[in-house]
Protein backbone atom coordinates (compact mmCIF):
# COMPACT_ATOMS: atom_id res chain seq x y z
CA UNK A 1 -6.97 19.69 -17.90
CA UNK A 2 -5.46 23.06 -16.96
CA UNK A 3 -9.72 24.38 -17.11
CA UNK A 4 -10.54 21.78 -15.12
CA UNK A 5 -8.43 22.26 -12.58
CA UNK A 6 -9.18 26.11 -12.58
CA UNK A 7 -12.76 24.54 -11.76
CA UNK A 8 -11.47 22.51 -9.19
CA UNK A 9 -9.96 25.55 -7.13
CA UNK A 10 -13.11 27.63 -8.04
CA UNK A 11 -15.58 24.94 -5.44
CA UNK A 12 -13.03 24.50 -3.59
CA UNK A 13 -13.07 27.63 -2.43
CA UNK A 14 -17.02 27.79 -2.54
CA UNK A 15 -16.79 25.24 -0.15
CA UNK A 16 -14.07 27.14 2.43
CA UNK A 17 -16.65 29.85 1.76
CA UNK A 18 -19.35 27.96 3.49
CA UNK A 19 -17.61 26.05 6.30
CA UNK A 20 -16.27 30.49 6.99
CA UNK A 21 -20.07 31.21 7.25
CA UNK A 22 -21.10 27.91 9.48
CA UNK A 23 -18.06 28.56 11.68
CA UNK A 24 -18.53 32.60 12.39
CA UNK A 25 -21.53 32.01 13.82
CA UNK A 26 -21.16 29.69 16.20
CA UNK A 27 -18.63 31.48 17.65
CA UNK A 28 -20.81 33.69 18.39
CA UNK A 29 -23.31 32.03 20.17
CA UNK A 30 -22.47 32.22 23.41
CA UNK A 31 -22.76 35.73 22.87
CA UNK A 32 -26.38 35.44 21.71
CA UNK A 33 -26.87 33.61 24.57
CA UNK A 34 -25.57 36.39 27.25
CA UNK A 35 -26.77 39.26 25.14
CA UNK A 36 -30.27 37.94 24.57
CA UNK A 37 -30.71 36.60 28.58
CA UNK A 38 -31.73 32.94 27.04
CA UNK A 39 -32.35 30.14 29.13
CA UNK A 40 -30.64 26.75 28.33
CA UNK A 41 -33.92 25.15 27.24
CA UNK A 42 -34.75 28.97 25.00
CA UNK A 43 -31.37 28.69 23.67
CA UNK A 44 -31.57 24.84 22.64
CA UNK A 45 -35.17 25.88 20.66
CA UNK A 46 -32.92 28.70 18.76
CA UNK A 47 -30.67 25.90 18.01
CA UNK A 48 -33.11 23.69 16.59
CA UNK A 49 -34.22 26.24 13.74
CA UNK A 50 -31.26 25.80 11.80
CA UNK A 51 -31.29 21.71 11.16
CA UNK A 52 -35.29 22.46 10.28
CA UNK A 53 -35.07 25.43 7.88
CA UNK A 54 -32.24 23.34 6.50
CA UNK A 55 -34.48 19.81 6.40
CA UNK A 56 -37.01 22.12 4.81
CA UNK A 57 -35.10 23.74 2.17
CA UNK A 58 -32.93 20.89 0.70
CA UNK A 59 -35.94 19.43 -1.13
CA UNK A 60 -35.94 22.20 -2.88
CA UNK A 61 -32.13 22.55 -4.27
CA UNK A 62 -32.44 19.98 -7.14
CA UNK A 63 -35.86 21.68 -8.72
CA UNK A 64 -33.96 25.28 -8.55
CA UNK A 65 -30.80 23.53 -10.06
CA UNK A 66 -32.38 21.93 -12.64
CA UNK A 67 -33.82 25.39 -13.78
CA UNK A 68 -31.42 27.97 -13.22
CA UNK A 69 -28.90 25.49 -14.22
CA UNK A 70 -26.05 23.87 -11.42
CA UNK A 71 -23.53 26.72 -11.66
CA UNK A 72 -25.84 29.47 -11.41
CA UNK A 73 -27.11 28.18 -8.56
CA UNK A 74 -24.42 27.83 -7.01
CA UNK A 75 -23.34 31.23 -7.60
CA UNK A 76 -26.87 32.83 -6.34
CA UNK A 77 -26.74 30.51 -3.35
CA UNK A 78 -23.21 30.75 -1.62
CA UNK A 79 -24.18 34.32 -1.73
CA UNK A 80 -27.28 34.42 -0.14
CA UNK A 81 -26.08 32.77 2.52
CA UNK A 82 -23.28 34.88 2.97
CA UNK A 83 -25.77 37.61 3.37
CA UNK A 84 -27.64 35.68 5.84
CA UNK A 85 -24.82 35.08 8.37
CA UNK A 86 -24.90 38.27 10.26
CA UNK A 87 -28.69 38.32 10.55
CA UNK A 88 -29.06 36.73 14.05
CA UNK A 89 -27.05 38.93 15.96
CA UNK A 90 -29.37 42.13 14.38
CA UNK A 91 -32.43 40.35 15.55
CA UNK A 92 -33.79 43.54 17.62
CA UNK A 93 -35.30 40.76 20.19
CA UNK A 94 -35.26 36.90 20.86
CA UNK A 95 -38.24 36.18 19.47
CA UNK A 96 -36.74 37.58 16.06
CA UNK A 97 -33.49 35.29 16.70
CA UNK A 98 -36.14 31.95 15.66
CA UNK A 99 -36.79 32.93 11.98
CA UNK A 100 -33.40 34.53 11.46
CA UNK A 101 -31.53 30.81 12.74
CA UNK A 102 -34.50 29.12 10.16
CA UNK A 103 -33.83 31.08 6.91
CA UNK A 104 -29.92 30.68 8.29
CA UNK A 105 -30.34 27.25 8.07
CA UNK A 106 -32.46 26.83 4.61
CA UNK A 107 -29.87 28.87 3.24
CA UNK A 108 -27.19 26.56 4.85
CA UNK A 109 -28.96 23.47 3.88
CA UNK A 110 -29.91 24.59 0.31
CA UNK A 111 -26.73 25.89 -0.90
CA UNK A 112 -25.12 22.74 0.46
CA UNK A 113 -26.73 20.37 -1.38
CA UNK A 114 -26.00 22.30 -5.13
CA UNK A 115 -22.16 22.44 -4.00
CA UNK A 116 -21.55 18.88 -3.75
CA UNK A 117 -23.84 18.19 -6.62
CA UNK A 118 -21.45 21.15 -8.40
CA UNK A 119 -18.28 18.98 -6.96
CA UNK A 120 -19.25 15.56 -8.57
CA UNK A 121 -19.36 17.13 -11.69
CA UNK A 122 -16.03 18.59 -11.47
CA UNK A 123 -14.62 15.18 -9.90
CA UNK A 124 -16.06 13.54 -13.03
CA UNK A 125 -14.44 15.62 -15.46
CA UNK A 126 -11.08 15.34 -13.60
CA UNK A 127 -11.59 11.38 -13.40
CA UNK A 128 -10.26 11.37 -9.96
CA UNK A 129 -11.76 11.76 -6.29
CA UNK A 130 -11.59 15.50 -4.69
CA UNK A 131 -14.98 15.12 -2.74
CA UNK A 132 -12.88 14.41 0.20
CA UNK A 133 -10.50 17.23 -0.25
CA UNK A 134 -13.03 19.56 -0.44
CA UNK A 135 -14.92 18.79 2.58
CA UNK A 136 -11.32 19.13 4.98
CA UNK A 137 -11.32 22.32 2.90
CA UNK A 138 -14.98 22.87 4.95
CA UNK A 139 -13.27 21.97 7.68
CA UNK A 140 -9.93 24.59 7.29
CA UNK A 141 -12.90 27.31 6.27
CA UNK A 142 -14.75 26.67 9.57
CA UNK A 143 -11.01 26.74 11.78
CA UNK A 144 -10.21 30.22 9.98
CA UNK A 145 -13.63 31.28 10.73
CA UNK A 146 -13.16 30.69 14.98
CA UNK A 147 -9.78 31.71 14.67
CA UNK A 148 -11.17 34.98 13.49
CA UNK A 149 -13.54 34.58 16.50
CA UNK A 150 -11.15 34.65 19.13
CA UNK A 151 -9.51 37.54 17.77
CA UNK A 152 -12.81 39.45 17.71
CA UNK A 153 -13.01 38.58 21.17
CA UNK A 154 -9.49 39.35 22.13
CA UNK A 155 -9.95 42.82 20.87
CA UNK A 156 -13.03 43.24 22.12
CA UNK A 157 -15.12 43.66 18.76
CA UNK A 158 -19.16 43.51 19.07
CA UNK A 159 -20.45 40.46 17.43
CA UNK A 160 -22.58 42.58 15.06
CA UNK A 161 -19.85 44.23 13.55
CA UNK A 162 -17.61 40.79 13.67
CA UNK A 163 -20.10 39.58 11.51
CA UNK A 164 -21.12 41.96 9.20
CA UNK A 165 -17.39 42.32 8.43
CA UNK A 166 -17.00 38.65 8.03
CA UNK A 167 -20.18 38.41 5.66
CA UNK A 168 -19.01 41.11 3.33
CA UNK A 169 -15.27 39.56 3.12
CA UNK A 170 -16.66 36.07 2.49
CA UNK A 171 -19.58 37.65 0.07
CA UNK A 172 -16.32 39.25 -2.11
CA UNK A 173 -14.91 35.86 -2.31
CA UNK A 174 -17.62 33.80 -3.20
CA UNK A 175 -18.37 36.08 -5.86
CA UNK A 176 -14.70 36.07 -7.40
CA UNK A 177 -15.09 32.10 -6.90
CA UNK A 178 -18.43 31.81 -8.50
CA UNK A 179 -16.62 33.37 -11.87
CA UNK A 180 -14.55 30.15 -12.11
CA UNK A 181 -16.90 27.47 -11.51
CA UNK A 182 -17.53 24.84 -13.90
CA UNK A 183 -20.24 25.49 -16.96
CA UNK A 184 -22.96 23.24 -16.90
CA UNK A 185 -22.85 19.66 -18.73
CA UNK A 186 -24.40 19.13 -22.14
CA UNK A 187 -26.56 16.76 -20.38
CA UNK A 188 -27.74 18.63 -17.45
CA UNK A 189 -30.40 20.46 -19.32
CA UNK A 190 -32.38 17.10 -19.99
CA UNK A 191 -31.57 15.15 -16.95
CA UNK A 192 -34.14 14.01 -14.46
CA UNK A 193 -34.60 16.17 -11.49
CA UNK A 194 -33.69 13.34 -8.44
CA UNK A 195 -36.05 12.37 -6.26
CA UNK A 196 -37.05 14.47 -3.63
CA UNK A 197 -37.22 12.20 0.08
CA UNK A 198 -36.14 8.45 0.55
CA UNK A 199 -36.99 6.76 3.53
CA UNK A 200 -34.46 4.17 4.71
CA UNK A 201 -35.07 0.63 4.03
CA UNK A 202 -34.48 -2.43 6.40
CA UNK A 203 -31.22 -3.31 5.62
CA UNK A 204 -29.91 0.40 6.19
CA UNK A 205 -32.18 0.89 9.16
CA UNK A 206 -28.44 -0.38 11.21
CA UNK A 207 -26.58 1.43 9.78
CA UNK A 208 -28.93 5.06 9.73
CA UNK A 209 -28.98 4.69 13.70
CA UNK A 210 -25.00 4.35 14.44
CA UNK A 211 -25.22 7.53 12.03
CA UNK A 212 -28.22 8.49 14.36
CA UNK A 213 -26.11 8.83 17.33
CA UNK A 214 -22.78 9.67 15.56
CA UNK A 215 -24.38 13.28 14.54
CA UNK A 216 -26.18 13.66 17.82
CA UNK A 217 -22.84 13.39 19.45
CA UNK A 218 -20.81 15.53 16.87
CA UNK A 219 -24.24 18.10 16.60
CA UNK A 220 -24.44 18.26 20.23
CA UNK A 221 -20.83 18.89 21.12
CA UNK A 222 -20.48 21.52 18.62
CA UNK A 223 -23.60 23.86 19.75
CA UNK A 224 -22.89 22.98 23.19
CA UNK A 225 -19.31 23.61 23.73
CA UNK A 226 -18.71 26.80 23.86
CA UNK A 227 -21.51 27.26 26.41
CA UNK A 228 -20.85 24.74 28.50
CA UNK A 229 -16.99 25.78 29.10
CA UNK A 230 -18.26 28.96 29.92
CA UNK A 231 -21.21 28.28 32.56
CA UNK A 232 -19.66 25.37 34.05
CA UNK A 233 -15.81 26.08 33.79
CA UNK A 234 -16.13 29.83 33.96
CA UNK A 235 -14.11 30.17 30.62
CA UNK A 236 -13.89 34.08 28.77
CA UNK A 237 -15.47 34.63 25.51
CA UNK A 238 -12.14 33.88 24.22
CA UNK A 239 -12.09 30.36 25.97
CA UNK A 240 -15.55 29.77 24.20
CA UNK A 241 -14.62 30.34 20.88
CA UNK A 242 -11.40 28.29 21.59
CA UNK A 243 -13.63 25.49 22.18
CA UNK A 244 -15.36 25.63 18.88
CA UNK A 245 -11.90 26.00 17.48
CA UNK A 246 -10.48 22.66 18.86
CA UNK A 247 -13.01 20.55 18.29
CA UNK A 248 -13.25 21.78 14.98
CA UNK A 249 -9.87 21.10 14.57
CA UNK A 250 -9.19 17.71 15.77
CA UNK A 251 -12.23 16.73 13.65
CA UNK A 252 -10.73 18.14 10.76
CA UNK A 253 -7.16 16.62 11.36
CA UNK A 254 -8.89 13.49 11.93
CA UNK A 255 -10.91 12.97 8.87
CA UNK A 256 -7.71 13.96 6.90
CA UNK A 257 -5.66 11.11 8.20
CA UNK A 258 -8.87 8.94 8.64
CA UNK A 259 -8.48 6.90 5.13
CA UNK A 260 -5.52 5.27 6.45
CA UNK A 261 -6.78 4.41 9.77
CA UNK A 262 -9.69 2.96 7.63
CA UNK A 263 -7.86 0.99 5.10
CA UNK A 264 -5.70 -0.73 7.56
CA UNK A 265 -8.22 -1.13 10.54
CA UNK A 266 -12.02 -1.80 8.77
CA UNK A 267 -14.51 0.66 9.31
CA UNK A 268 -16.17 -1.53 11.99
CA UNK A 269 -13.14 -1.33 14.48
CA UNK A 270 -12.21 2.64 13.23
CA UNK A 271 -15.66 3.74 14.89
CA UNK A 272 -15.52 1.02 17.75
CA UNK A 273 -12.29 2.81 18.70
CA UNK A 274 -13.63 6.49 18.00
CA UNK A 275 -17.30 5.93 20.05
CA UNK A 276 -15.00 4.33 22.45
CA UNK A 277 -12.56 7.42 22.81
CA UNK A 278 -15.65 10.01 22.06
CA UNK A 279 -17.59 8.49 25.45
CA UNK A 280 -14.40 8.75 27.47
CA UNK A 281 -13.89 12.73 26.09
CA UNK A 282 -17.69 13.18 27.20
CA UNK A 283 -17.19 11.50 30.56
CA UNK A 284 -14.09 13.95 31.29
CA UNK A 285 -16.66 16.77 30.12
CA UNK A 286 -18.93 15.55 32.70
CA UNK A 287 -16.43 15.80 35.48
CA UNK A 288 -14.26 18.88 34.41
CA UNK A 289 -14.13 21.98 36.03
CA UNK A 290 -11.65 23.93 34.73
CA UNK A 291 -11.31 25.34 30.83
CA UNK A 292 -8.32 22.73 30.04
CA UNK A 293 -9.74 19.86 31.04
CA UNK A 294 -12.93 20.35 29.35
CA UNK A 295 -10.26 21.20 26.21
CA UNK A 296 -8.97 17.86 26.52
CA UNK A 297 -12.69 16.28 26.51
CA UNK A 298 -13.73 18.12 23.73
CA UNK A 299 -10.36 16.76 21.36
CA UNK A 300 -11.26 13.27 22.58
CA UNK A 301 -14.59 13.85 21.43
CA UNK A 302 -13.74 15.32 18.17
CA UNK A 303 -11.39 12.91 17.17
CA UNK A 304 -13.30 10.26 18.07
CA UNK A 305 -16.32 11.22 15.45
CA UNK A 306 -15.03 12.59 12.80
CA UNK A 307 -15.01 9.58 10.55
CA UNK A 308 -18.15 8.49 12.00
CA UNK A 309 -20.82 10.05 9.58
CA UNK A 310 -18.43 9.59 6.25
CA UNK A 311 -18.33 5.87 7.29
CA UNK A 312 -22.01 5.81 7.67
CA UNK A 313 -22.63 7.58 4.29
CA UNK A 314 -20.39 4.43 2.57
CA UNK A 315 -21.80 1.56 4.18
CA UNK A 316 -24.79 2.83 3.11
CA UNK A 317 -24.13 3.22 -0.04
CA UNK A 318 -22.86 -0.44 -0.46
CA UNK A 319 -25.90 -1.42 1.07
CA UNK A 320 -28.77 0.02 -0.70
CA UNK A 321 -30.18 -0.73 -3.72
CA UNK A 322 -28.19 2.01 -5.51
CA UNK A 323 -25.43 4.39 -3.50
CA UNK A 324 -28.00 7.15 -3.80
CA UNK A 325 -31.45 4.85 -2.44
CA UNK A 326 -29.20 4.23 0.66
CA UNK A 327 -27.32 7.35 1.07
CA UNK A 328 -30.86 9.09 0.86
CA UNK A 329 -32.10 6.72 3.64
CA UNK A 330 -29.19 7.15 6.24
CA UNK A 331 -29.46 10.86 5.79
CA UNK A 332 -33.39 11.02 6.58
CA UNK A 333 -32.15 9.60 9.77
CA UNK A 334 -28.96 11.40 10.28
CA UNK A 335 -30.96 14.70 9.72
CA UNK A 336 -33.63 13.88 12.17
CA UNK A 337 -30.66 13.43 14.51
CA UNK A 338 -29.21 16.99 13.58
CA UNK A 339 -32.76 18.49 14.45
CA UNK A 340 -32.88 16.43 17.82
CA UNK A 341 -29.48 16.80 18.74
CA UNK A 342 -29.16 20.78 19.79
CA UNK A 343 -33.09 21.14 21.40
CA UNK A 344 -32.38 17.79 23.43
CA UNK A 345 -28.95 19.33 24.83
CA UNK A 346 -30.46 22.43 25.99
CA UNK A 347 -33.65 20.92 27.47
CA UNK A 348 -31.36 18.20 29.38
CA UNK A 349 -29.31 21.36 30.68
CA UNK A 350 -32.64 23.07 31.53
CA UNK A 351 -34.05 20.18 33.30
CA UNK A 352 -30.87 19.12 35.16
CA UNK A 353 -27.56 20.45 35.09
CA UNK A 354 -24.97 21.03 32.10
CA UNK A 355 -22.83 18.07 33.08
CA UNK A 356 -26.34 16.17 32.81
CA UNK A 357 -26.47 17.80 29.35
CA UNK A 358 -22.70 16.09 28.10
CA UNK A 359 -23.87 13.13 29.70
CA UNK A 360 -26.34 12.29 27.31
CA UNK A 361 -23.53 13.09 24.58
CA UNK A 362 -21.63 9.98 26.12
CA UNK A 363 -24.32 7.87 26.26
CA UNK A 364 -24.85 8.58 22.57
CA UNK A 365 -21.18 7.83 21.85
CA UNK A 366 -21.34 4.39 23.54
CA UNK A 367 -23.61 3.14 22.08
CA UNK A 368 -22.38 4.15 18.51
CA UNK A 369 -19.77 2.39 19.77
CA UNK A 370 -21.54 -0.78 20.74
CA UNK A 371 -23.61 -0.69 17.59
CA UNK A 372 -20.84 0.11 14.74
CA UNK A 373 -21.10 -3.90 13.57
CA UNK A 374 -23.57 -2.64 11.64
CA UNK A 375 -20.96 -1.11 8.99
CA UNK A 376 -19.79 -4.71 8.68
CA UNK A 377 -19.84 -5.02 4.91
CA UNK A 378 -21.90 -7.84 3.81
CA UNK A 379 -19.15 -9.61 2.06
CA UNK A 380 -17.59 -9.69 5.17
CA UNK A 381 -14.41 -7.90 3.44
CA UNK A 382 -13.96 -4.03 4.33
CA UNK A 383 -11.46 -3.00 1.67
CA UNK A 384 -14.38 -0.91 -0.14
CA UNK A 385 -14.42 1.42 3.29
CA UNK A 386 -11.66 3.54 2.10
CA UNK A 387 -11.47 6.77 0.05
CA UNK A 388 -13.26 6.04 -2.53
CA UNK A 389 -16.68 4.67 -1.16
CA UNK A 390 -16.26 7.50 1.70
CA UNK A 391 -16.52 9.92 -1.27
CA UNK A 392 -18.87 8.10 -3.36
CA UNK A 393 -21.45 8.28 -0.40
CA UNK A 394 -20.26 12.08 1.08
CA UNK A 395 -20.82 13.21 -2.76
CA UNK A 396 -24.73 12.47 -2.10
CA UNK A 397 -24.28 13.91 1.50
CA UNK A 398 -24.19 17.72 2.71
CA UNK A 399 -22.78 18.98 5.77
CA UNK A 400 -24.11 18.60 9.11
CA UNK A 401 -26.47 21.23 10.65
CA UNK A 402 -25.06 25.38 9.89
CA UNK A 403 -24.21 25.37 13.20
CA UNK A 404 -21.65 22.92 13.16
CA UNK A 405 -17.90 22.20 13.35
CA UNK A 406 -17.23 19.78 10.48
CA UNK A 407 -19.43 18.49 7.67
């Protein structure tokens, strides 16, 4: 037991390793924004390289797995991607910035999916659920990370050498938490590599679009924040890196506490209540004008999706024919959604304004809202929504998009 829980700690950390790495950079993107000269519409492209080298790369994580074997691959992977992270701000020019943010995000996506696949193993040998636990532990990665953020800005430190101090700190850690991780299964060396790509099937075609519009609105707000306190509520550097920072942390707080909510509510009326209080955060976006206020919309919008896409992930796995057919489905769709998501913001801000831009967000939150019924287990009973079928169906998931606040 004592080895097991040394293996435990060891992903754990790999995964506050990651959620450092998503969370430095987009700190800094309001900085590659000012420091590059993009355009709203340029900067939503940029955006939209990460979700695709990520969609891209995934595929590929269970063939490499099942040759280098699950813990090596971890190892090699949460490396490379800490090597990655400061390679968009070193991009000499902006057309550079496109296939640094698409290796970013197939190293993001990649070393994702051989974590969690890492994690089940180590939940199964501890016969208890830490899939949850490990993906607030994302979550406190990504808050350290902006916290560091606004520091950097506070003092007045370049992004470039933010981040290439941050990669080589993270880089030392992942390596001393790579030593501890758990040695492959007896089994593994035989077993099947999984399928690569599942479409989603009829009866999970519901529930794929409330997670449709659940990571739109969470993808969105997270890329977009930071910008859009500083062009529309003339907010610091500081103030833009705060943003990130709150919404990362209400989602984080959220999804702690969510279970609860969950097991007394239902999952139908947990995101009724949350698209309801995410469109109300976006519609105080739309009208704010100052930093604080747009603070305030950005918690309601956090807190009001941050059990969204683990709920999605469970009813699907009820629903499908197995937990991994229907988890597979809902995430073609909620990946789609991550690669719409950032592009559509920044061409909406283009086109019309910025407040035009959070509009859509709300619009995307109201109808998750209006559409959540479809979580309604079959059996009409929604005791399975709780802890354990959120981490059955996260276990098959990865995080949202690299640039993102909370998996």
């Amino acid at each position: 037991m004592t080895r097991h829980l040394t293996h435990h700690r060891a992903i754990a950390l790999v995964f506050a390793v990651h959620g450092a790495v998503a969370g430095t950079l987009t700190t800094c993107i309001p900085w590659l924004s000012s420091h590059y000269h993009l355009s709203p519409g340029l900067l939503g492209m940029v955006l939209f390289c990460p979700p695709v080298g990520a969609f891209v790369a995934m595929p590929m994580a269970s063939r490499l797995a099942h040759r280098l074997g699950g813990r090596r691959t971890v190892r090699l992977l949460i490396a490379l991607w800490c090597v990655l992270l400061p390679l968009p701000v070193l991009a000499p020019s902006p057309p550079f910035l496109f296939g640094a943010f698409l290796l970013f995000g197939a190293g993001a996506g990649i070393s994702d999916v051989v974590m969690n696949a890492h994690a089940v193993s180590v939940e199964h040998r501890l016969g208890r659920s830490i899939i949850s636990g490990l993906h607030g532990l994302w979550c406190v990665g990504s808050l350290l990370a902006g916290g560091l953020g606004i520091l950097a800005a506070h003092y007045r430190i370049g992004a470039r050498p933010h981040l290439l101090a941050t990669a080589a700190l993270l880089l030392a850690v992942a390596l001393v938490a790579g030593r501890g991780l758990a040695p492959d299964g007896t089994s593994a060396a035989g077993a099947p590599a999984p399928r690569r790509f599942s479409l989603p099937t009829r009866a999970i075609l519901g529930i794929g679009v409330v997670g449709f519009f659940g990571t739109f609105t969470e993808g969105a707000s997270t890329n977009w924040a930071g910008v859009y306190v500083t062009k529309v509520a003339g907010a610091g550097p500081g103030g833009a890196a705060l943003a990130f920072t709150l919404f990362a942390s209400c989602m984080a707080a959220t999804r702690l506490l969510g279970d609860r909510f969950v097991r007394r509510f239902g999952a139908v009326a947990v995101v009724r209540a949350g698209g309801g209080l995410a469109a109300a955060g976006g519609a105080v976006m739309v009208s704010a004008r100052t930093p604080w206020l747009c603070m305030v919309g950005l918690a309601m919008i956090g807190i009001g999706i941050a059990v969204v896409v683990p709920l999605v992930f469970a009813a699907a796995g009820r629903t499908g024919a197995s937990a991994g057919e229907g988890v597979a489905g809902v995430a073609t769709i909620t990946y789609l959604s991550g690669l719409i998501a950032p592009a559509a913001t920044g061409w909406t801000a283009g086109a019309f304004s910025y407040p035009a831009a959070f509009g859509l967000v709300t619009v995307m939150a109201a109808l998750m809202a209006l559409l959540a019924g479809a979580l309604r287990p079959r059996s009409g009973a929604e005791a399975g929504t709780g802890a354990g079928g959120t981490v059955a169906a996260r276990s098959a998931n990865s995080e949202a998009p690299p640039v993102a606040a909370c998996p």
